[in-house]
C-alpha atoms as a PDB file:
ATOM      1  CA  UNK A   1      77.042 126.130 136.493  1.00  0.00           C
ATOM      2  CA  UNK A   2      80.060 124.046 134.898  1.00  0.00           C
ATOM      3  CA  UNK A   3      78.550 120.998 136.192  1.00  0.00           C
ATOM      4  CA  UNK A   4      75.186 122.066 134.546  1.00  0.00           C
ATOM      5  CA  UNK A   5      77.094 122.543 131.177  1.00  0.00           C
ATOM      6  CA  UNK A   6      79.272 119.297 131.128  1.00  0.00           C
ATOM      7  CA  UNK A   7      75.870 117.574 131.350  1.00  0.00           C
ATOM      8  CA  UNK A   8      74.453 120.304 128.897  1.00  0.00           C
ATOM      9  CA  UNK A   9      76.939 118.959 126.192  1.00  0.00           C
ATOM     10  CA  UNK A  10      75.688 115.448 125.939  1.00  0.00           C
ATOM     11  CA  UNK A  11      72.522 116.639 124.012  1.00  0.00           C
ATOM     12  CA  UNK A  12      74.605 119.137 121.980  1.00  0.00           C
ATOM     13  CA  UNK A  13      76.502 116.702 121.227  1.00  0.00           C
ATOM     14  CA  UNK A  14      74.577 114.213 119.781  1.00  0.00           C
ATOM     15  CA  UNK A  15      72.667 116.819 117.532  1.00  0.00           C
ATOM     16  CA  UNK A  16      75.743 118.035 116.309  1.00  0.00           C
ATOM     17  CA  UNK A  17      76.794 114.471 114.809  1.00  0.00           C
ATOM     18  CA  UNK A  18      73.690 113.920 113.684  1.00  0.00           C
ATOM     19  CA  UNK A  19      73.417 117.224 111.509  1.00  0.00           C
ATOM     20  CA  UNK A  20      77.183 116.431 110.488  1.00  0.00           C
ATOM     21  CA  UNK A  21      76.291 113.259 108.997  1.00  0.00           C
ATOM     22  CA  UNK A  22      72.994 115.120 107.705  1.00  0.00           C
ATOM     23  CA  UNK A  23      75.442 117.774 106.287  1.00  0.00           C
ATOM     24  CA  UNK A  24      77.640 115.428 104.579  1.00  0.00           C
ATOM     25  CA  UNK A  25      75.204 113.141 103.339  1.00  0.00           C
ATOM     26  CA  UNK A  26      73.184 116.610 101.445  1.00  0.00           C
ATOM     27  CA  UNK A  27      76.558 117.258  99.964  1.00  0.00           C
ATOM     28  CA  UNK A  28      77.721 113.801  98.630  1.00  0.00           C
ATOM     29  CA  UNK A  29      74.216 113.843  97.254  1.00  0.00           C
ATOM     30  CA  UNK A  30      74.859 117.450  95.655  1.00  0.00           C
ATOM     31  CA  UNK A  31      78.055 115.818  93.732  1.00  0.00           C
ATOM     32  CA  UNK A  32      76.536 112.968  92.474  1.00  0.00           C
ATOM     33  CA  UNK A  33      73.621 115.068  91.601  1.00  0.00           C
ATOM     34  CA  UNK A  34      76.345 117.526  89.485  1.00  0.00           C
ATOM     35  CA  UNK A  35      79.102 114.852  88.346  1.00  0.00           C
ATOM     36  CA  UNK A  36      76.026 112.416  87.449  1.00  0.00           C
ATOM     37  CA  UNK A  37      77.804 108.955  87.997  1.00  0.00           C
ATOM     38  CA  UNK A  38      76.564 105.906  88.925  1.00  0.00           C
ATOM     39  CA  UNK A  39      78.445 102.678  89.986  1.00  0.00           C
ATOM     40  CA  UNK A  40      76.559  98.670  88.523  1.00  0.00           C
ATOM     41  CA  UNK A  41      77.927  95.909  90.810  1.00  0.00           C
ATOM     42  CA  UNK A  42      76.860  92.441  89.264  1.00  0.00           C
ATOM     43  CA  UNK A  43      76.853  89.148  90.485  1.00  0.00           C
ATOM     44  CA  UNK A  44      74.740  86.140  88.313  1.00  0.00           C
ATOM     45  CA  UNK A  45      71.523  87.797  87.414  1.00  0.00           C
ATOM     46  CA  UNK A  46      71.418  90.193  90.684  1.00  0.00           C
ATOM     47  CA  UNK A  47      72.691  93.680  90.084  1.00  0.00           C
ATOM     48  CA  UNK A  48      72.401  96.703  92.125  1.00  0.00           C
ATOM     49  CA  UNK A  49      73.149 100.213  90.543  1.00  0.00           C
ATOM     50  CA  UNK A  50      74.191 103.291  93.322  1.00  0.00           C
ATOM     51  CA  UNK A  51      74.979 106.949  93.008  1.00  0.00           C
ATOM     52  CA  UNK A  52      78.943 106.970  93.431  1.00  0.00           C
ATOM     53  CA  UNK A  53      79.329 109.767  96.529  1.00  0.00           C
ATOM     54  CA  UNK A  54      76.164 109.574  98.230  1.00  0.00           C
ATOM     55  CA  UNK A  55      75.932 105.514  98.093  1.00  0.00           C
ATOM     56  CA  UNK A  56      71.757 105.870  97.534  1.00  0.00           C
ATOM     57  CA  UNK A  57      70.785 102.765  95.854  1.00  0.00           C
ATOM     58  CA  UNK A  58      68.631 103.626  92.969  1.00  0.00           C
ATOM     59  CA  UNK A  59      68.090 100.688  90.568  1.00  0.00           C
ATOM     60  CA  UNK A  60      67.806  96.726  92.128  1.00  0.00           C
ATOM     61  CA  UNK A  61      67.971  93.861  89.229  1.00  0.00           C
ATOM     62  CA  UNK A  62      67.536  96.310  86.297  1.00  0.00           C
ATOM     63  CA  UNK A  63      64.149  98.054  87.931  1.00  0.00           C
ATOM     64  CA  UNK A  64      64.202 101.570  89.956  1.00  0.00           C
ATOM     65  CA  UNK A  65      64.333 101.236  93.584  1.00  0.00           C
ATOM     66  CA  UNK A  66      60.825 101.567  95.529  1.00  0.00           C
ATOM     67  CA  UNK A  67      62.593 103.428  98.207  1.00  0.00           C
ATOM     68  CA  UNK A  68      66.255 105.355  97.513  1.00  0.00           C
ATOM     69  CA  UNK A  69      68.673 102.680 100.186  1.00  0.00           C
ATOM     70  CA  UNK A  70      71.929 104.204 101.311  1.00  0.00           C
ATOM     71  CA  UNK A  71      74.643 101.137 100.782  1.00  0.00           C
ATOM     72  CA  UNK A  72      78.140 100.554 102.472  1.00  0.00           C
ATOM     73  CA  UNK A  73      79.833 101.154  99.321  1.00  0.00           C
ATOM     74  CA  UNK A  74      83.334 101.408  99.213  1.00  0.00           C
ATOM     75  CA  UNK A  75      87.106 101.472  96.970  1.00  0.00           C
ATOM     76  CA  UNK A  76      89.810  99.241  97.023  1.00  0.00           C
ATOM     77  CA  UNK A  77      92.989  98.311  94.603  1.00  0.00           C
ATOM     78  CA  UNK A  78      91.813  95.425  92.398  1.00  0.00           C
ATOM     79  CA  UNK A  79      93.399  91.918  93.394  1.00  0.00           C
ATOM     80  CA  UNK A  80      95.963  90.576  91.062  1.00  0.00           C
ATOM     81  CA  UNK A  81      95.146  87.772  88.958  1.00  0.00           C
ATOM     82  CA  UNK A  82      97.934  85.233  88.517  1.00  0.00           C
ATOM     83  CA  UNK A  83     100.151  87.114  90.696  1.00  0.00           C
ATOM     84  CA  UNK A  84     103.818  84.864  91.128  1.00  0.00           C
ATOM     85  CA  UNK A  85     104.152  83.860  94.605  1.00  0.00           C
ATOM     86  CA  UNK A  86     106.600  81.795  96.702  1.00  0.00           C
ATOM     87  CA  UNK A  87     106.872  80.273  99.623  1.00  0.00           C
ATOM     88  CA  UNK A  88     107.977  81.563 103.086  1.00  0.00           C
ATOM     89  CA  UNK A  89     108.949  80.182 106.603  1.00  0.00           C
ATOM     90  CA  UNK A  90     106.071  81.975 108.373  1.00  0.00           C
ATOM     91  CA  UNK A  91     102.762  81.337 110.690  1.00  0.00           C
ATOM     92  CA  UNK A  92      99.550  82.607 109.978  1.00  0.00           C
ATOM     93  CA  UNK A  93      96.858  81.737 113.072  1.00  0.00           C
ATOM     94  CA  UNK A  94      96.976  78.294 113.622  1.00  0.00           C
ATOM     95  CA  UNK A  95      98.180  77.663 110.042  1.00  0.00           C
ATOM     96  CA  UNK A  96     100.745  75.333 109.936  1.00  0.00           C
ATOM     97  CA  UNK A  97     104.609  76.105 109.927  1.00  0.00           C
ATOM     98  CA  UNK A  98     107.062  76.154 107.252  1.00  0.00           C
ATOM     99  CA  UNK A  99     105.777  75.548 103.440  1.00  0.00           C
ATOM    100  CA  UNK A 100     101.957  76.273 104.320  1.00  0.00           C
ATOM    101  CA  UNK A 101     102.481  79.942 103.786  1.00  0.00           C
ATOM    102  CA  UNK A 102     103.126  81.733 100.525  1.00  0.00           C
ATOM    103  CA  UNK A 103     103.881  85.418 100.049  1.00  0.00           C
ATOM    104  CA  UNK A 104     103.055  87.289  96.927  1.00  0.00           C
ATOM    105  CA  UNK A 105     104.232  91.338  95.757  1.00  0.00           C
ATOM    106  CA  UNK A 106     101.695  93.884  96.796  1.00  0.00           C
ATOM    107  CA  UNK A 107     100.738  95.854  93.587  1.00  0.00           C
ATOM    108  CA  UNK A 108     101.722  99.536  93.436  1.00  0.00           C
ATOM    109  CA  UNK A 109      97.820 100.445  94.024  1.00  0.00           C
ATOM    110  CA  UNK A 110      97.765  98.175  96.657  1.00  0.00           C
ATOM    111  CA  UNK A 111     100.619  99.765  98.188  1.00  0.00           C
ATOM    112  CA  UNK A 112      99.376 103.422  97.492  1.00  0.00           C
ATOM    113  CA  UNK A 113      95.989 102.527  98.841  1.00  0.00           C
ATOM    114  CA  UNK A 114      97.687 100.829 102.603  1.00  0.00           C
ATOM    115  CA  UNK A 115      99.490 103.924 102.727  1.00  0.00           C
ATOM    116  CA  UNK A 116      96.392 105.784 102.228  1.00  0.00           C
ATOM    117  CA  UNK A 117      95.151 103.886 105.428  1.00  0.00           C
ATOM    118  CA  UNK A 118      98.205 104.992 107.529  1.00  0.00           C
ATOM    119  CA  UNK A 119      97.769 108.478 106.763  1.00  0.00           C
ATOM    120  CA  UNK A 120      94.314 108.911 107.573  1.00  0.00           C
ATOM    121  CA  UNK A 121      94.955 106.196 111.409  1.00  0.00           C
ATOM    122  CA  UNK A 122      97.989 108.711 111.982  1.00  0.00           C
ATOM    123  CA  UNK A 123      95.738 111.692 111.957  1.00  0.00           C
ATOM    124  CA  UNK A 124      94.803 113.094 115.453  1.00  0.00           C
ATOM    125  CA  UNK A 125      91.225 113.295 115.609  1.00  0.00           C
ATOM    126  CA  UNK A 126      90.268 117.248 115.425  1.00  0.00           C
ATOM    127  CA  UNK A 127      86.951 116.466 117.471  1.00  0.00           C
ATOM    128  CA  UNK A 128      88.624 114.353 120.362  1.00  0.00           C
ATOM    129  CA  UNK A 129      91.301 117.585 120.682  1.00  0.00           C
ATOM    130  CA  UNK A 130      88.505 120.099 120.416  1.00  0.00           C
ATOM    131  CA  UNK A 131      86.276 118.085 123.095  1.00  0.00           C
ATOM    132  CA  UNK A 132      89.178 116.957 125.356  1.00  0.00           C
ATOM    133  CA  UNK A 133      90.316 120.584 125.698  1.00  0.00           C
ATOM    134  CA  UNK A 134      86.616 121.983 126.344  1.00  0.00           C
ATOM    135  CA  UNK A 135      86.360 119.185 129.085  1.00  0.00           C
ATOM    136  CA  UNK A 136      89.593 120.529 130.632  1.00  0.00           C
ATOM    137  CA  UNK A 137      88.519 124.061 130.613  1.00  0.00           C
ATOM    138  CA  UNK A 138      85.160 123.111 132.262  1.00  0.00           C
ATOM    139  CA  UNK A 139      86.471 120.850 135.017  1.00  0.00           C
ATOM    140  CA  UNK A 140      89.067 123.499 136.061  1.00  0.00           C
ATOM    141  CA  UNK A 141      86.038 126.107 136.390  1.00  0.00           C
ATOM    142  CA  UNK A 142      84.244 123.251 138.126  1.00  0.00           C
ATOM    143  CA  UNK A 143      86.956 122.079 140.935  1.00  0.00           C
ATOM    144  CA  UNK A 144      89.336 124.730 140.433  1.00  0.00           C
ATOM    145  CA  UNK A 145      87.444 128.030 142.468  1.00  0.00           C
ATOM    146  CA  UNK A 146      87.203 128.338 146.102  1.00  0.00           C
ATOM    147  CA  UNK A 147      84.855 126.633 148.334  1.00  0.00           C
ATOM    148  CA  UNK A 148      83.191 123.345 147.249  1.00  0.00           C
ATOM    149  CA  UNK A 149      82.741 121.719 143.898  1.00  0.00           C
ATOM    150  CA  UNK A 150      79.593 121.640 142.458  1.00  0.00           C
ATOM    151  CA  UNK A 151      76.608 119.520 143.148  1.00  0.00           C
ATOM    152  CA  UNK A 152      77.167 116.564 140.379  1.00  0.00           C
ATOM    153  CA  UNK A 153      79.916 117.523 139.358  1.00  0.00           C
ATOM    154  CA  UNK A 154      81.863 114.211 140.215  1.00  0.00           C
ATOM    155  CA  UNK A 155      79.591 111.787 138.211  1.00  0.00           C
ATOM    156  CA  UNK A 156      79.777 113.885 135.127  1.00  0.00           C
ATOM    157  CA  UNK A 157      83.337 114.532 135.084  1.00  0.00           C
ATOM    158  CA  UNK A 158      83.785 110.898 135.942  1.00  0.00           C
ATOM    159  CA  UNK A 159      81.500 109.875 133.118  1.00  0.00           C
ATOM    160  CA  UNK A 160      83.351 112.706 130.726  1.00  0.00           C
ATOM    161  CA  UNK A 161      86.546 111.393 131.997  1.00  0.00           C
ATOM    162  CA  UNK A 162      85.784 107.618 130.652  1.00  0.00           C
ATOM    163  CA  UNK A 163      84.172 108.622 127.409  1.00  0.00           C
ATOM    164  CA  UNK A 164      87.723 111.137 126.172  1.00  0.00           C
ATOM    165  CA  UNK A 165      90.220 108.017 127.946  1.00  0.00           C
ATOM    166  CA  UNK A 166      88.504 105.781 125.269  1.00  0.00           C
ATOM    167  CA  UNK A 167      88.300 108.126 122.890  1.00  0.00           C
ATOM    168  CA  UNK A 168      92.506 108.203 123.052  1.00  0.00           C
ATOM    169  CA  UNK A 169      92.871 104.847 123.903  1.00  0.00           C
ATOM    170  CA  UNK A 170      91.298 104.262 120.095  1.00  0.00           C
ATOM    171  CA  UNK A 171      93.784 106.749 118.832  1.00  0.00           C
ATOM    172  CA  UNK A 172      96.869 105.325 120.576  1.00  0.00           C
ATOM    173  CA  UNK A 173      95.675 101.783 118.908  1.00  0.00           C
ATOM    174  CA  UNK A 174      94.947 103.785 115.855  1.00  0.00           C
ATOM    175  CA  UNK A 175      98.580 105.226 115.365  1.00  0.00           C
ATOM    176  CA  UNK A 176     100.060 101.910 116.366  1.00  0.00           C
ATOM    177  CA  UNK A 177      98.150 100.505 113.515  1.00  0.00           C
ATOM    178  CA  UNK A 178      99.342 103.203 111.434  1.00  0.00           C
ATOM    179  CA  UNK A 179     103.132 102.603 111.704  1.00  0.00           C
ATOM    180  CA  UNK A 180     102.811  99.069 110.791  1.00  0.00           C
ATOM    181  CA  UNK A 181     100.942 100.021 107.890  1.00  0.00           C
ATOM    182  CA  UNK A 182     103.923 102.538 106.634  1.00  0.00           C
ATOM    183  CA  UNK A 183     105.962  99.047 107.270  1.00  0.00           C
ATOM    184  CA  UNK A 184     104.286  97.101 105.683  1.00  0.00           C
ATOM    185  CA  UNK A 185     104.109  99.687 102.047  1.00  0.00           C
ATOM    186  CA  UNK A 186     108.148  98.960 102.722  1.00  0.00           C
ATOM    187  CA  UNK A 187     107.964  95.208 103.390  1.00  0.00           C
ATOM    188  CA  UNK A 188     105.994  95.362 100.336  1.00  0.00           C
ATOM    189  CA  UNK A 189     104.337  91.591 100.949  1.00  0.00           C
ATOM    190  CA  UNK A 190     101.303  89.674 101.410  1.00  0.00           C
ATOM    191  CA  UNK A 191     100.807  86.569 103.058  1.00  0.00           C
ATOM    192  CA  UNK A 192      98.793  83.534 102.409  1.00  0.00           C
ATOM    193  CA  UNK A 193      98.335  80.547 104.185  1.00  0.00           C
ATOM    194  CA  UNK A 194      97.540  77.244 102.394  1.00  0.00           C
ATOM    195  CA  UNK A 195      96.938  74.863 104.622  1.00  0.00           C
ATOM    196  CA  UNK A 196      94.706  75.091 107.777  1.00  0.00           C
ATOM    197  CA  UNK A 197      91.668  77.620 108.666  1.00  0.00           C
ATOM    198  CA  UNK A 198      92.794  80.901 107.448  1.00  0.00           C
ATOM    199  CA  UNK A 199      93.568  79.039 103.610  1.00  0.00           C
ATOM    200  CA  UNK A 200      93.004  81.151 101.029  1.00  0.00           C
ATOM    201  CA  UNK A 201      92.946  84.739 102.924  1.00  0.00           C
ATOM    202  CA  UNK A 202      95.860  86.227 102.707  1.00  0.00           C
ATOM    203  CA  UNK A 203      96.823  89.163 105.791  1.00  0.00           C
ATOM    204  CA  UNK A 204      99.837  91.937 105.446  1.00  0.00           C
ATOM    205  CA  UNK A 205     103.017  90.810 106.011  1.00  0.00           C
ATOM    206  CA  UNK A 206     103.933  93.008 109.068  1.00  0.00           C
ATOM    207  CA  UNK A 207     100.409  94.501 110.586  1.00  0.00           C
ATOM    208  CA  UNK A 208      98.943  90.890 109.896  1.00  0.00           C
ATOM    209  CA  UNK A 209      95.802  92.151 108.843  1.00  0.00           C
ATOM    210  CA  UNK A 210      93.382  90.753 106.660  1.00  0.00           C
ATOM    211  CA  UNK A 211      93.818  91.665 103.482  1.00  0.00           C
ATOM    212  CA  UNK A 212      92.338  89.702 101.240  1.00  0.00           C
ATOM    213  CA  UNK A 213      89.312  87.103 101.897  1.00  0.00           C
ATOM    214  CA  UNK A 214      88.354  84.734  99.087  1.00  0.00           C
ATOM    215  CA  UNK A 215      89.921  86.609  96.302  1.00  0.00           C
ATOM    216  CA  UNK A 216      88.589  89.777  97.071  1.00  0.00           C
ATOM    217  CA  UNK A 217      89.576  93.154  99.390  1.00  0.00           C
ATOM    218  CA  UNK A 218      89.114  92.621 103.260  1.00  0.00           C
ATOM    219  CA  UNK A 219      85.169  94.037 103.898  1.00  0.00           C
ATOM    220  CA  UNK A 220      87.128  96.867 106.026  1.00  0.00           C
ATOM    221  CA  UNK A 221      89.288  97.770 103.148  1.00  0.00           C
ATOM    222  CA  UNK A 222      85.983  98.834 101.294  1.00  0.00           C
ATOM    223  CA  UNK A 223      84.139 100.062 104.727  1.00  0.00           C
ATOM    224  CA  UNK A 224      83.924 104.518 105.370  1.00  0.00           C
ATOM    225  CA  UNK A 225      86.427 104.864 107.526  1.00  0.00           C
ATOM    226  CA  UNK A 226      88.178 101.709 106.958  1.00  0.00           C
ATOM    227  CA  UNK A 227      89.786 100.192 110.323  1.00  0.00           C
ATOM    228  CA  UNK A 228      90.337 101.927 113.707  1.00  0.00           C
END
């Protein structure tokens, strides 16, 4: 029977992400719906115009969308213009050494918004707990009674095993991530190389991620869920 129900969770599973992300997709539609707020990105004689929570494209060049399109839409602290920088003893990729790298102040937003980041890679998953200790409870009813386990049970606690390991191993990468981030709101520095490949892009000063490409935010600073 606990065999039958650790392969009885895969489908249960599956529906219940897909009506979460049905549930919160009905709700950021209900408060852009109430708070009525729409966000215009430009660029030359392009425009797009998209409800603010819900991401629905509604208006393309000026002229109401054919079709409502949900858009990766997301915030980030503005880049400094003109920002004072100086330069470092440092390596960026295969930038070169010495004088090729500049560093410049992070902005308070900038800082408030990578510590925003940290927070939310330091949080233990409540799914992964909830799921990992369901999987527990289930195995031990599976292997843990007298006489033999289960026909098929092996494969599916084998399979269950693999999915929760990488599930954690994520985490584990997650919270590393996390405490370089709260380092790096210290360090308080970004770096940018100025010779070589990575010219131009400038990465945090102790995580050494991307943080800005071509004079604007990282595409996983702006992403849901930003970087895991």
């Amino acid at each position: 029977a606990a065999a039958i129900v650790l392969f009885g969770l895969m489908l249960p599973l599956a529906a219940f992400f897909w009506l979460r992300a049905a549930v919160l997709s009905w709700l950021a539609l209900g408060r852009d719906l109430r708070g009525g707020v729409a966000l215009r990105f430009v660029s030359g004689e392009r425009s797009v115009t998209v409800l603010r929570h819900s991401s629905l494209a509604i208006e393309w060049d000026g002229a109401p969308a054919a079709a409502p399109r949900r858009l990766a839409v997301g915030e980030a602290a503005a880049v400094p213009e003109g920002a004072a920088t100086y330069a470092v003893h440092a390596r960026i990729a295969d930038a070169a050494p010495g004088l090729d790298v500049v560093r410049r102040a992070l902005t308070a937003a900038e800082r408030e918004e990578v510590a925003g980041h940290a927070r939310r890679l330091g949080r233990v998953p409540a799914l992964l707990v909830g799921f990992t200790g369901v999987f527990a409870l289930l195995t031990a009813q599976a292997f843990g009674g007298e006489g033999e386990a289960l026909p098929g049970s092996g494969p599916l606690v084998l399979l269950w095993s693999a999915t929760l390991a990488w599930g954690w191993f994520r985490h584990v990468k997650a919270r590393r991530l996390a405490r370089k981030l709260r380092e790096d709101v210290e360090n308080g520095w970004a770096l940018r190389a100025t010779a070589g490949q990575p010219a131009g892009a400038e990465v945090l000063a102790v995580s050494r991620i991307a943080w800005t490409v071509q004079g604007g935010p990282a595409p996983w600073r702006t992403m849901r869920g930003g970087r895991g």
